[in-house]
C-alpha atoms as a PDB file:
ATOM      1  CA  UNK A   1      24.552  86.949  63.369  1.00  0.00           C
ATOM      2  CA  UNK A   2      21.070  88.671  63.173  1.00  0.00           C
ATOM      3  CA  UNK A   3      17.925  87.554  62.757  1.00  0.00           C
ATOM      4  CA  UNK A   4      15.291  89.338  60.557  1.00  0.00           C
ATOM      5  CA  UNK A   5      12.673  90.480  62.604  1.00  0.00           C
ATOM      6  CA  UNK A   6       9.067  90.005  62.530  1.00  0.00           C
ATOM      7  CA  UNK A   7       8.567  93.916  60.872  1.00  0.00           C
ATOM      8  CA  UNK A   8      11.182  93.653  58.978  1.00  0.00           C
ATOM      9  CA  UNK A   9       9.931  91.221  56.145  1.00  0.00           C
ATOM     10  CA  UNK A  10      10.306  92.343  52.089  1.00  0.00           C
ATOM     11  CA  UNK A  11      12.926  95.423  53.485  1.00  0.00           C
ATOM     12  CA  UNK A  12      15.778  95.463  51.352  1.00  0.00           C
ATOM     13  CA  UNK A  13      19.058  94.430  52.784  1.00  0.00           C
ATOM     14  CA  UNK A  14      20.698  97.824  52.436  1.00  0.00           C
ATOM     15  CA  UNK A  15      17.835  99.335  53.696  1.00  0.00           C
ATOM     16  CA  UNK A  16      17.890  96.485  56.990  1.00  0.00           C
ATOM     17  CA  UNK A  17      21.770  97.704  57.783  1.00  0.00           C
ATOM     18  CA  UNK A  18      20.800 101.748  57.330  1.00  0.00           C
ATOM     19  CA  UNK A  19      18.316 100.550  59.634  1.00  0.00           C
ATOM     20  CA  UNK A  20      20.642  98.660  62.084  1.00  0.00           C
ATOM     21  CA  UNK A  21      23.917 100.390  61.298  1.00  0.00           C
ATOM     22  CA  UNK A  22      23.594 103.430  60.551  1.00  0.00           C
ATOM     23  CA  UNK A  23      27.073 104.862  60.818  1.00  0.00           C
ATOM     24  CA  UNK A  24      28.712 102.467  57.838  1.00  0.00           C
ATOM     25  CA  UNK A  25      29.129 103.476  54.993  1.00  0.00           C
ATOM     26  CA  UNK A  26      27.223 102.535  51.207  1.00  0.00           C
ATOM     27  CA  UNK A  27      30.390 101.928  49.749  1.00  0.00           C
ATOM     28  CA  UNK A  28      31.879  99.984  52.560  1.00  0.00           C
ATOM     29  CA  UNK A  29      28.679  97.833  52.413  1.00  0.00           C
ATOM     30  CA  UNK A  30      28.893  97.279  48.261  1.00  0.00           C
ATOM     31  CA  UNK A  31      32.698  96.067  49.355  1.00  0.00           C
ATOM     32  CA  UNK A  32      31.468  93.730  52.133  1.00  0.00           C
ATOM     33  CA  UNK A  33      29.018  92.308  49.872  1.00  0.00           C
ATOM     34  CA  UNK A  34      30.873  91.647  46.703  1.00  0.00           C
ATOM     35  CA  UNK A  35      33.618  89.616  48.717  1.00  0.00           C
ATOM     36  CA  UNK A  36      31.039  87.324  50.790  1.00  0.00           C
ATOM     37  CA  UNK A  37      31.734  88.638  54.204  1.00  0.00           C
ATOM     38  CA  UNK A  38      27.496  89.739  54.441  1.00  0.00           C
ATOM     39  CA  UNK A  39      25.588  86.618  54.063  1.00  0.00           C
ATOM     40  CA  UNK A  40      22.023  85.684  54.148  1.00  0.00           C
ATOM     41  CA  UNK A  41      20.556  82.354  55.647  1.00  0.00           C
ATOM     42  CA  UNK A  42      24.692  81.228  54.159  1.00  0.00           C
ATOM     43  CA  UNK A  43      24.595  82.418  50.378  1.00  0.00           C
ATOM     44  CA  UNK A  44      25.684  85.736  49.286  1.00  0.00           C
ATOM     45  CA  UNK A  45      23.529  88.486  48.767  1.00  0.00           C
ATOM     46  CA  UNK A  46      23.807  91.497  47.268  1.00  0.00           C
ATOM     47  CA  UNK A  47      22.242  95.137  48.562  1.00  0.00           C
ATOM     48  CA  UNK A  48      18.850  95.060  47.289  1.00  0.00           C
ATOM     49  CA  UNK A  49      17.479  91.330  48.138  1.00  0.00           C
ATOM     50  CA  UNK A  50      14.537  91.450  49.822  1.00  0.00           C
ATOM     51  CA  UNK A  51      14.470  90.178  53.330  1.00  0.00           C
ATOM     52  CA  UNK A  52      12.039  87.424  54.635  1.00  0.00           C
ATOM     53  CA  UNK A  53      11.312  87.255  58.459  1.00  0.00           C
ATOM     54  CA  UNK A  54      13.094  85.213  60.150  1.00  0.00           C
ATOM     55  CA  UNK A  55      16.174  84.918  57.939  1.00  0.00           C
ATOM     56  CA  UNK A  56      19.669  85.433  59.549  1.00  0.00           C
ATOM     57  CA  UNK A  57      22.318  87.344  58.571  1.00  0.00           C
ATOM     58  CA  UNK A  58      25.970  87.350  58.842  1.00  0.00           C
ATOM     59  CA  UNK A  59      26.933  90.567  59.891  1.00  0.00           C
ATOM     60  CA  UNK A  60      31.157  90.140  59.644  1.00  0.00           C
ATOM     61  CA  UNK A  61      33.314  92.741  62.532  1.00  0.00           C
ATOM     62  CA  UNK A  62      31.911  96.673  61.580  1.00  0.00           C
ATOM     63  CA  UNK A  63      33.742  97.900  64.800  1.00  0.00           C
ATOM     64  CA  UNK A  64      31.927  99.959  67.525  1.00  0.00           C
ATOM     65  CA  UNK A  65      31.685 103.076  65.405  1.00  0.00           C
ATOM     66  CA  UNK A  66      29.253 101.442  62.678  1.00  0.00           C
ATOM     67  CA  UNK A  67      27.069 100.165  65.112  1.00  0.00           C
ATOM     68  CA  UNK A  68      26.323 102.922  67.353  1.00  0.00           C
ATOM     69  CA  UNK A  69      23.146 104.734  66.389  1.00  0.00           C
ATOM     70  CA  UNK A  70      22.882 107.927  64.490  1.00  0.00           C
ATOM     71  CA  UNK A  71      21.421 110.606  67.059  1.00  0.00           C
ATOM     72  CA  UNK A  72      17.975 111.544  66.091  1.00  0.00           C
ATOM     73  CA  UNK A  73      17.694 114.867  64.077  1.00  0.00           C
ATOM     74  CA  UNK A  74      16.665 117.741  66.372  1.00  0.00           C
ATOM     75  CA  UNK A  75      13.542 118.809  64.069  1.00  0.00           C
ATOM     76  CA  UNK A  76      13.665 122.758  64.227  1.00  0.00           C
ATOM     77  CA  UNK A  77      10.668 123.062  62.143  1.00  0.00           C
ATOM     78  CA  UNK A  78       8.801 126.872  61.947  1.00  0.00           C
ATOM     79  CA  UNK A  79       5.911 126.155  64.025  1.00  0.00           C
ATOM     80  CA  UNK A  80       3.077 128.199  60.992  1.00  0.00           C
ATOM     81  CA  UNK A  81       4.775 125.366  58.918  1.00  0.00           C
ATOM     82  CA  UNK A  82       3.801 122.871  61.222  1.00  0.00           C
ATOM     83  CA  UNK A  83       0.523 124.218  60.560  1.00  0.00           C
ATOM     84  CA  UNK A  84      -0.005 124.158  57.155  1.00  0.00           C
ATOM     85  CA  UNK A  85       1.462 120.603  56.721  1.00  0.00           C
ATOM     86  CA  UNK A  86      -0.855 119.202  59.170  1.00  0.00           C
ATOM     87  CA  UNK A  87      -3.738 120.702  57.246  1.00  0.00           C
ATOM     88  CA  UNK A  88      -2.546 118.937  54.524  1.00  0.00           C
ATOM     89  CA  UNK A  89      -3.184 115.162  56.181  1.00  0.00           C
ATOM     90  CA  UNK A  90      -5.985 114.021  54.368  1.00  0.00           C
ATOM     91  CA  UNK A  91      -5.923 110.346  56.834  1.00  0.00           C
ATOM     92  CA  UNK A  92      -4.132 109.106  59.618  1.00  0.00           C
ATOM     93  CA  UNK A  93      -4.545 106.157  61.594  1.00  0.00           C
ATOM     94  CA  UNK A  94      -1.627 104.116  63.365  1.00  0.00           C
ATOM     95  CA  UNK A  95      -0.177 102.805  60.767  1.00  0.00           C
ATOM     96  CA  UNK A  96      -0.715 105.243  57.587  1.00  0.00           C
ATOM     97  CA  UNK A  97      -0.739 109.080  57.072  1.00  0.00           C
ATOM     98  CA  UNK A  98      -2.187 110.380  53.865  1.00  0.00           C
ATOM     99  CA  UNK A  99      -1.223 113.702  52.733  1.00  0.00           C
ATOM    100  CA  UNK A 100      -1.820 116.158  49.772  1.00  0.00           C
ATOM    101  CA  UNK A 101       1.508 117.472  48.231  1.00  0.00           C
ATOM    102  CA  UNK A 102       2.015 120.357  47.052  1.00  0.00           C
ATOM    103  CA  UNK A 103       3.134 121.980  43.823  1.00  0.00           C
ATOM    104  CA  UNK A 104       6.659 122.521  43.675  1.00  0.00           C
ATOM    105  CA  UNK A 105       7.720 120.488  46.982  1.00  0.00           C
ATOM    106  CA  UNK A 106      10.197 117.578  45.830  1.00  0.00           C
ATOM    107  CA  UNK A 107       9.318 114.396  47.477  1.00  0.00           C
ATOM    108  CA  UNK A 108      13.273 113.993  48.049  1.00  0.00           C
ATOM    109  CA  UNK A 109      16.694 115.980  48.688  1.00  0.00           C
ATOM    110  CA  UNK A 110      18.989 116.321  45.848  1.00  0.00           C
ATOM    111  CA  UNK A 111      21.495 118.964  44.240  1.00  0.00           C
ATOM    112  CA  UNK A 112      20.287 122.019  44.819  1.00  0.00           C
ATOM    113  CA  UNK A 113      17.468 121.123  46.762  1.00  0.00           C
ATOM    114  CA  UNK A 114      17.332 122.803  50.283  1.00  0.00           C
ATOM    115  CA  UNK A 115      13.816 121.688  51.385  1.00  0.00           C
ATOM    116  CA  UNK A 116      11.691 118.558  50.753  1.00  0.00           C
ATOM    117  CA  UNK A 117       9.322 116.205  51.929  1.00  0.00           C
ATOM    118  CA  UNK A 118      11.389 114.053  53.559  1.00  0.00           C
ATOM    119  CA  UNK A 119      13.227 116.393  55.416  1.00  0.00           C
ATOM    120  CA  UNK A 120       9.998 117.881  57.124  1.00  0.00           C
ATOM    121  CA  UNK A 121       9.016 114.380  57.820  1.00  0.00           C
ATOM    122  CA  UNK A 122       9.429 115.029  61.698  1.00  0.00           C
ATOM    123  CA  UNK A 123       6.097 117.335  61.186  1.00  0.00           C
ATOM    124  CA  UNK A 124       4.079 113.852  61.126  1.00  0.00           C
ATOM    125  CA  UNK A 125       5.605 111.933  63.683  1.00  0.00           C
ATOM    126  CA  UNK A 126       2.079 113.211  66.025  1.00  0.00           C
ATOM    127  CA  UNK A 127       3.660 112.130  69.203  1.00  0.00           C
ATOM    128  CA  UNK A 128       5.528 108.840  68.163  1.00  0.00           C
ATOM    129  CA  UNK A 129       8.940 107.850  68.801  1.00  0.00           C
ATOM    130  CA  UNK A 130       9.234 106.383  64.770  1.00  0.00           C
ATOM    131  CA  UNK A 131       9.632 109.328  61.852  1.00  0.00           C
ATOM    132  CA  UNK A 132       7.351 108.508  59.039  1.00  0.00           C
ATOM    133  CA  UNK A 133       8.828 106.842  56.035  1.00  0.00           C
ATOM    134  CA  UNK A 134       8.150 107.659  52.526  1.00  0.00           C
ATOM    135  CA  UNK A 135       6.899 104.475  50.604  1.00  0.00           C
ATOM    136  CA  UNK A 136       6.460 105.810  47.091  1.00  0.00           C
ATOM    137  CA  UNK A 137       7.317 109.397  45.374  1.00  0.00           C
ATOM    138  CA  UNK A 138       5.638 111.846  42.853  1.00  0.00           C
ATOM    139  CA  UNK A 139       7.486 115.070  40.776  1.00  0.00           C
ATOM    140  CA  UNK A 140       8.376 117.800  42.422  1.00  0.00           C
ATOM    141  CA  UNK A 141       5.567 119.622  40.291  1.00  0.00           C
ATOM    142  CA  UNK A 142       2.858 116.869  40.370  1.00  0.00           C
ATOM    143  CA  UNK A 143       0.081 117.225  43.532  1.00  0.00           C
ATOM    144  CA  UNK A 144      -1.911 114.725  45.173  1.00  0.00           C
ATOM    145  CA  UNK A 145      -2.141 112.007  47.384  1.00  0.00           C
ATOM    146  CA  UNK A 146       0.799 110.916  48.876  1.00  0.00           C
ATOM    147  CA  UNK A 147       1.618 108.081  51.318  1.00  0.00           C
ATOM    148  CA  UNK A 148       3.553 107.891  54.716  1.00  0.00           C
ATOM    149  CA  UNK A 149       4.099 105.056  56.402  1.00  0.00           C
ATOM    150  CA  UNK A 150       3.899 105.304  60.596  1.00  0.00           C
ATOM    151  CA  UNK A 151       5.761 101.863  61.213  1.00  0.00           C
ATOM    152  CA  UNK A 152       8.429  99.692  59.420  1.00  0.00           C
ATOM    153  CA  UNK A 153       5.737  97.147  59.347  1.00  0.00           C
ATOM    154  CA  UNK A 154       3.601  99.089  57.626  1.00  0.00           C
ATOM    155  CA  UNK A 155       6.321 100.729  55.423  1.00  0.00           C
ATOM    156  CA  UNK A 156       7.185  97.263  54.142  1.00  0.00           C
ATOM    157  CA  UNK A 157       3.335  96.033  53.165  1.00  0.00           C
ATOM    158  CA  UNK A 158       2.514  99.149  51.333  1.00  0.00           C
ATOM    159  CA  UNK A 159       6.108  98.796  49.506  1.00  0.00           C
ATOM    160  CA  UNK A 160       4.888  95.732  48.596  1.00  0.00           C
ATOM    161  CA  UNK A 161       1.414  96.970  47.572  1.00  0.00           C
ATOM    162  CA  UNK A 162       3.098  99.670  45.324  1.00  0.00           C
ATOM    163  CA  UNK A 163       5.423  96.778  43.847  1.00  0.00           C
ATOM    164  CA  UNK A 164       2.798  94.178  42.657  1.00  0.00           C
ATOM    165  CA  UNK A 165       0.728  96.896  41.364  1.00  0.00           C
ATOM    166  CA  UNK A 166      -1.630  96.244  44.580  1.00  0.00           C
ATOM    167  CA  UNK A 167      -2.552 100.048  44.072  1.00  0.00           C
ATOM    168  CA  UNK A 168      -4.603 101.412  42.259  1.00  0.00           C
ATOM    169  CA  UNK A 169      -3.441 104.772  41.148  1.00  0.00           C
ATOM    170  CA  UNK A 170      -5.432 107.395  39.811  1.00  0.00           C
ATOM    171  CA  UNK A 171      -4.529 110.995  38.199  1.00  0.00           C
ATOM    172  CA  UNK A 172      -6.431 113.375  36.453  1.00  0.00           C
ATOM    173  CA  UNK A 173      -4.382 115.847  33.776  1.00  0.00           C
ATOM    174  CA  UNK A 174      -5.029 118.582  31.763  1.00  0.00           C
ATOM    175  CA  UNK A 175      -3.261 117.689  28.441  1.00  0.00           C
ATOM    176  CA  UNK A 176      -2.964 120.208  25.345  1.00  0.00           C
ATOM    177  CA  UNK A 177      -5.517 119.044  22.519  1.00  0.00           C
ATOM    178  CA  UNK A 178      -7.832 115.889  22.477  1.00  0.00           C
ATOM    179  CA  UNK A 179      -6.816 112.373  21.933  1.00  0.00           C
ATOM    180  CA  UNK A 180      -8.008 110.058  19.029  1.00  0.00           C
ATOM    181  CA  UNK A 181      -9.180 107.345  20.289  1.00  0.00           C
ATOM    182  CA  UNK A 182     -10.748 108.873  23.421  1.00  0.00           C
ATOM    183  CA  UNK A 183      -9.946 106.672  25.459  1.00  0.00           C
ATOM    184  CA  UNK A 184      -7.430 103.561  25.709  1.00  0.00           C
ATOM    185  CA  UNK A 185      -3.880 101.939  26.647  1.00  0.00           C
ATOM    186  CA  UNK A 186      -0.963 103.384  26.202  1.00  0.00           C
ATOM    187  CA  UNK A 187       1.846 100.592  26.230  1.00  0.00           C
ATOM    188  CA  UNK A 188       4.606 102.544  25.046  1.00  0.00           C
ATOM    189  CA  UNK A 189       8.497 101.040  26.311  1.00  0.00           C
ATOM    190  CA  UNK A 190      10.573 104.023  27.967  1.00  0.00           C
ATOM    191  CA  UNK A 191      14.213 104.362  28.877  1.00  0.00           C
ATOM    192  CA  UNK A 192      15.788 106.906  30.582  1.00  0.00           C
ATOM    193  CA  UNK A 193      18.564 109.527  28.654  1.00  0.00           C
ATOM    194  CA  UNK A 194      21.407 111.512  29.813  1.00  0.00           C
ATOM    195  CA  UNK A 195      22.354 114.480  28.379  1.00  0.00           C
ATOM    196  CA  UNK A 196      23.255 117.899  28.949  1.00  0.00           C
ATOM    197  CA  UNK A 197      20.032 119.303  30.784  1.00  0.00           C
ATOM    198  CA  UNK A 198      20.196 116.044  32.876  1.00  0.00           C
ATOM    199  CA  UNK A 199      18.366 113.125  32.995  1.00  0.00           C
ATOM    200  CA  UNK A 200      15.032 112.626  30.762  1.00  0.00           C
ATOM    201  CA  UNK A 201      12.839 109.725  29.888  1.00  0.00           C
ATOM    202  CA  UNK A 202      11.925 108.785  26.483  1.00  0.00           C
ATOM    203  CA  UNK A 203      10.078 106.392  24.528  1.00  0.00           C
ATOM    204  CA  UNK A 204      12.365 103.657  23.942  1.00  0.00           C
ATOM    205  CA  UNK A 205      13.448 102.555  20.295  1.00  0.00           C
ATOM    206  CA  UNK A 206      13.114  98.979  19.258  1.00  0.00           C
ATOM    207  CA  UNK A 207      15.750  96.571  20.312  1.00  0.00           C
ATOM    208  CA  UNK A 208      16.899  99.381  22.810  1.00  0.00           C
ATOM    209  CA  UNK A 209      18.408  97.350  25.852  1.00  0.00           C
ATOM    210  CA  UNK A 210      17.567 100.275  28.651  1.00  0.00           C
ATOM    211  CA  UNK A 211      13.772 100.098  27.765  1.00  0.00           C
ATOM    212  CA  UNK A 212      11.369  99.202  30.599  1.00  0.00           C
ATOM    213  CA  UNK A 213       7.826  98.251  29.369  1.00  0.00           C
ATOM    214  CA  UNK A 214       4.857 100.671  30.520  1.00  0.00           C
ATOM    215  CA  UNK A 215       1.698 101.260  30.243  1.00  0.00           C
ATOM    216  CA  UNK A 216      -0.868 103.575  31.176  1.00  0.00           C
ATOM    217  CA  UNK A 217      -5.003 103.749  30.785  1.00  0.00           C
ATOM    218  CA  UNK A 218      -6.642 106.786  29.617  1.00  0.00           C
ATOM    219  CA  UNK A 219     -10.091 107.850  29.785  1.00  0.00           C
ATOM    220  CA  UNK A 220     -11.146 111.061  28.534  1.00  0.00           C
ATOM    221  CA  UNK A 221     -13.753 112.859  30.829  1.00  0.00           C
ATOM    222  CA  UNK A 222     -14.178 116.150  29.406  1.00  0.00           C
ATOM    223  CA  UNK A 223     -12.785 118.163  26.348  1.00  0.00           C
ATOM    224  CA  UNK A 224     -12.740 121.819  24.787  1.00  0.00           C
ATOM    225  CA  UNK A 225     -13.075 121.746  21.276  1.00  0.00           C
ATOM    226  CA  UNK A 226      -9.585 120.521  20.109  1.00  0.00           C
ATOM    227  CA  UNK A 227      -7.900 122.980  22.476  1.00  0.00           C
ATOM    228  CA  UNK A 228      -7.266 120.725  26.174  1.00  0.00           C
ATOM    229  CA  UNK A 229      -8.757 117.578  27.293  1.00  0.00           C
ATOM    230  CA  UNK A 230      -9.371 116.490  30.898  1.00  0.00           C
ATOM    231  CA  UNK A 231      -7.643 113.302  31.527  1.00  0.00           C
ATOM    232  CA  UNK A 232      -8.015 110.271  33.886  1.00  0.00           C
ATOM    233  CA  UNK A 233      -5.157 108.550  33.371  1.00  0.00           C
ATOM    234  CA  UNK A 234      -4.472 104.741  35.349  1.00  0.00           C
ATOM    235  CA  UNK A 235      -0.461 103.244  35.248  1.00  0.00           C
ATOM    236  CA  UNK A 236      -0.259  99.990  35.140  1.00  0.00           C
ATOM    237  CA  UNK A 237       3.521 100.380  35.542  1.00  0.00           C
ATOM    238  CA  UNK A 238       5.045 102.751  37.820  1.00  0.00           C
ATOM    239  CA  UNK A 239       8.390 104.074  35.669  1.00  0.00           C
ATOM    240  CA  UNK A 240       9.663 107.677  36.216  1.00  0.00           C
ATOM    241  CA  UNK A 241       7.608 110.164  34.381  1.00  0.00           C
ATOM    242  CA  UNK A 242       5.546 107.923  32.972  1.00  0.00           C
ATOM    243  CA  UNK A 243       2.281 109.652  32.350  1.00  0.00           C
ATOM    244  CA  UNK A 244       4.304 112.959  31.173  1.00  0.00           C
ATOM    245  CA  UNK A 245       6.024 110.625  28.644  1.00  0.00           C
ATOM    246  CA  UNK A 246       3.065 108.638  27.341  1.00  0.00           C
ATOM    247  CA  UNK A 247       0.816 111.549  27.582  1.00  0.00           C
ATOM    248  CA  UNK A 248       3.489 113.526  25.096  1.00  0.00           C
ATOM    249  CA  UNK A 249       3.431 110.434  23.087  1.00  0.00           C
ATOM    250  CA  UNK A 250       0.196 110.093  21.835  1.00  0.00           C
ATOM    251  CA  UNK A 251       0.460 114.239  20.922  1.00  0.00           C
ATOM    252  CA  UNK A 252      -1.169 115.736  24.072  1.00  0.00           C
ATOM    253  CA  UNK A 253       1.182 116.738  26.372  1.00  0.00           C
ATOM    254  CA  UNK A 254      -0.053 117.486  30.186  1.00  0.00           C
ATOM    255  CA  UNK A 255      -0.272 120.983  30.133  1.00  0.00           C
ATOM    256  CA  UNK A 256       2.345 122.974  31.386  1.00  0.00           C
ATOM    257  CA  UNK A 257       4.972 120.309  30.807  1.00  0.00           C
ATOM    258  CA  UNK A 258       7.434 122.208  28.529  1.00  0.00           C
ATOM    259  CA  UNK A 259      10.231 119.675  29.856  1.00  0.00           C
ATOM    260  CA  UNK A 260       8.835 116.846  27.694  1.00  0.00           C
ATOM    261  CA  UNK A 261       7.089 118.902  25.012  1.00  0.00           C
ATOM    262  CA  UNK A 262       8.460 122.257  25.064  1.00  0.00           C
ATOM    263  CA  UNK A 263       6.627 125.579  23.235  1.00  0.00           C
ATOM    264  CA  UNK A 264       3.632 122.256  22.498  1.00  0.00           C
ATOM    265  CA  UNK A 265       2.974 122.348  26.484  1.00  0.00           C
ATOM    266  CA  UNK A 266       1.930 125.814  26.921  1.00  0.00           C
ATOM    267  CA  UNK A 267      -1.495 127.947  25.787  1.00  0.00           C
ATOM    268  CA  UNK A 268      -1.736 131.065  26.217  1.00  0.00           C
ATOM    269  CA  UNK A 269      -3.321 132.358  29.250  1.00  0.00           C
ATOM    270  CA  UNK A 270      -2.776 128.903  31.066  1.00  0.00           C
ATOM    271  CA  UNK A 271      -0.351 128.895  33.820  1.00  0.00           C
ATOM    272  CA  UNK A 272       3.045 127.422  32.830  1.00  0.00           C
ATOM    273  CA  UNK A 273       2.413 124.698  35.890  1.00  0.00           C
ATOM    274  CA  UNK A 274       2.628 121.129  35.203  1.00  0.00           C
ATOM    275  CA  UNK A 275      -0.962 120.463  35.488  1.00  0.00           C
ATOM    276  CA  UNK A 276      -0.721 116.245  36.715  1.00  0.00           C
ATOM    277  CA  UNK A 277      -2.854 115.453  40.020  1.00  0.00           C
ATOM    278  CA  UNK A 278      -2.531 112.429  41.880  1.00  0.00           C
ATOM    279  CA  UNK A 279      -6.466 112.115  42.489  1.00  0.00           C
ATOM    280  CA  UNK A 280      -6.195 109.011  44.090  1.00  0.00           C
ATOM    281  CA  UNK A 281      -4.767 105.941  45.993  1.00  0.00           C
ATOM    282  CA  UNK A 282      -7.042 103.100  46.737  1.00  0.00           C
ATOM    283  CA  UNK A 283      -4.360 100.258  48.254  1.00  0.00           C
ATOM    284  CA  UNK A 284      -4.603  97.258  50.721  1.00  0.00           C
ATOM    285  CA  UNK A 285      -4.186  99.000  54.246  1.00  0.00           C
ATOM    286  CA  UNK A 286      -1.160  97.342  56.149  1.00  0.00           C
ATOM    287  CA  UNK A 287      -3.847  96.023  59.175  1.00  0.00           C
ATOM    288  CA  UNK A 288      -6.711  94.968  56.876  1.00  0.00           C
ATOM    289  CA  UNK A 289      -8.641  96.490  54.268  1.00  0.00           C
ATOM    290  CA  UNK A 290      -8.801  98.591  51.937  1.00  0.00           C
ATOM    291  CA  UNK A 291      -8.138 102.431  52.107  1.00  0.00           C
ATOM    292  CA  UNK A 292      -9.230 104.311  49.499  1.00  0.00           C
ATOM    293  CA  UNK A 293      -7.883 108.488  49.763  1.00  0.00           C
ATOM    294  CA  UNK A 294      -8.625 111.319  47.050  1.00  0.00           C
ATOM    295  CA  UNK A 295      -7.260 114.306  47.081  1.00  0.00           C
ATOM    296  CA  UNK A 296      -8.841 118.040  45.904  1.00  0.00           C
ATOM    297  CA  UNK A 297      -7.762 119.860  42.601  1.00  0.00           C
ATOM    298  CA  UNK A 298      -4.603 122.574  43.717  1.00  0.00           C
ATOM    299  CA  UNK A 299      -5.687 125.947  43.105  1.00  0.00           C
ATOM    300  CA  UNK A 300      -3.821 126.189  39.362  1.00  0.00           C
ATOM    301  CA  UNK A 301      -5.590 123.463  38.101  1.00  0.00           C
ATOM    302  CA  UNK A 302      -9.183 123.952  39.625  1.00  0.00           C
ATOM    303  CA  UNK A 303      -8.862 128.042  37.802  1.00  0.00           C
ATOM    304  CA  UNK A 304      -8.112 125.960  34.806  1.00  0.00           C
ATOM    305  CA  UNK A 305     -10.685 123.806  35.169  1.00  0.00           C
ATOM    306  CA  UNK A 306     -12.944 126.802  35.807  1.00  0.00           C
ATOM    307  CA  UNK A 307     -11.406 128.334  32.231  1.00  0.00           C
ATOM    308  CA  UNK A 308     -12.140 125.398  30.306  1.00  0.00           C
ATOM    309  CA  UNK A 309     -15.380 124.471  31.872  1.00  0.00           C
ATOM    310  CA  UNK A 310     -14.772 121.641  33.332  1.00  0.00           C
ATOM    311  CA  UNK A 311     -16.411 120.586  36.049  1.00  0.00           C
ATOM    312  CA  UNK A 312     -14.613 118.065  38.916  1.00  0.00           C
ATOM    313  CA  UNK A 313     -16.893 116.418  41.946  1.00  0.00           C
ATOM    314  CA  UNK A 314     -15.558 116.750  45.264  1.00  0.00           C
ATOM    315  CA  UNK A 315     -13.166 114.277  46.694  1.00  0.00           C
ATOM    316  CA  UNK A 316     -14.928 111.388  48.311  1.00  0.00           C
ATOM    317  CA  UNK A 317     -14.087 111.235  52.033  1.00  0.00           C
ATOM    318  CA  UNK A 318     -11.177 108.762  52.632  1.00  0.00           C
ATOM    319  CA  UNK A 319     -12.227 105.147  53.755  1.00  0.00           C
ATOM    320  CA  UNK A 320     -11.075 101.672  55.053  1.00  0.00           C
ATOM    321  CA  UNK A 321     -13.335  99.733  53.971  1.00  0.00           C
ATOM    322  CA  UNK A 322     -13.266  95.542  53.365  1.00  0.00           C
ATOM    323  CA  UNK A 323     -11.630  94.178  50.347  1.00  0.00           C
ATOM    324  CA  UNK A 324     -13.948  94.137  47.244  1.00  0.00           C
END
């Protein structure tokens, strides 16, 4: 038996045994968990119930191996990389490290992948004995603010931040053409689609059991002529490449994005770069709060911006300021 600990409220279960068990395996945890063995205050649970503080679970004989802990990963990162990662934290405090991600740099490992976010994490640990943890993603080709959290209290309250739409994301998009009404809501259904160039999100069809409401609030700042718009854009929902999707929807796709709207993405001149910008995150801080983070236009964008005559204000400085 275990009991939940005080920083370890709203983690998911599977994410609680990575946590204290590192060495056993996913599979061997699904098969634990379907057959009772792993239970939580008594009932069954299954891997992603969210833990309270306090609770106890039943942790059934792993053997020594699944309890000992994974050795920490010698970080052999090249020290000029070091560099230009730091110079990328737009905040830190104890609890919370704000950075600006760059174009191209996948928030997460995957086929093919040899380098991402989270395996340069040990660039942020600035002295501590904890690795940051991610707490929320964006595309590999979308820049912006991006959270870390320092602690796995912190990890869990900004989870739940992100969850009951706590935070308040903004993003600012260069789309092809201008949209009629000029600003609005976009509450379009999507579901995601397999095929053979992978996985892609779609608007979802009536009746279509997959679909996930979303929505999305557009404002438009600036326009040229009836060639590209400058976009706020505000989800409501957080579904996988939601803006791209709505944004495609409502016939202005976010320049640059031929995966969702092909030859209708592109103009010439432009640079074929997804041109979405995660301006900014204003969420309750994990100690108290408010912090509010914007992040500058990547160099692609602002020459774009420059093109069309558009013309952004600097980021504010980032703040924690009192709720309200």
């Amino acid at each position: 038996m275990r009991t939940v600990g005080e920083d370890e409220g709203d983690i998911r279960l599977d994410r609680w045994f990575r946590r204290h068990f590192p060495n056993l395996a996913h599979g061997a945890l699904e098969r634990l968990l379907r057959t009772g063995q792993i239970r939580v205050d008594g009932r069954r649970a299954e891997a992603g119930t969210r833990l309270a503080a306090g609770q106890v679970v039943r942790i059934p004989p792993l053997g020594e191996r699944a309890a000992m802990p994974k050795p920490a990963p010698e970080a052999r990162l090249d020290p000029h990389l070091v560099k230009d990662l730091h110079a990328r934290v737009l905040w830190r405090d104890d609890s919370v490290i704000a950075i600006d991600k760059p174009f191209g740099l996948p928030v997460q490992g995957g086929p093919g992948i040899t380098r991402s976010l989270d395996s340069l994490l040990d660039a942020y640990r600035f002295g501590s004995d904890e690795r940051p943890r991610l707490v929320h993603r964006l595309d590999r080709d979308t820049t912006g603010v991006l959270l870390l959290a320092r602690t796995p209290r912190a990890a869990s309250r900004l989870a739940a931040a992100f969850r009951s739409r706590d935070a308040v994301k903004t993003y600012w998009a260069v789309v092809v053409g201008r949209p009629h009404p000029l600003e609005g809501r976009i509450d379009a259904a999507l579901a995601k689609r397999s095929g053979a160039r992978g996985e892609r999100v779609t608007v979802a069809e009536e009746g279509d059991e997959d679909a996930a409401r979303a929505v999305t609030d557009y404002r438009t700042v600036e326009f040229a002529g009836k060639t590209a718009s400058w976009l706020e854009l505000t989800p409501l929902t957080g579904r996988t490449h939601q803006l791209r999707v709505h944004c495609a929807a409502i016939g202005c796709p976010i320049l640059g994005d031929a995966k969702y709207a092909g030859a209708a993405a592109l103009l010439e001149g432009f640079p074929e770069r997804l041109h979405l910008h995660a301006r900014r995150i204003v969420i309750p801080h994990p100690e108290g709060g408010v912090l509010s983070v914007e992040a500058k236009l990547p160099t692609h964008i602002e020459e774009t911006f420059a093109a069309l005559g558009f013309t952004a204000p600097k980021p504010k400085r980032p703040s924690r300021g009192r709720p309200g």
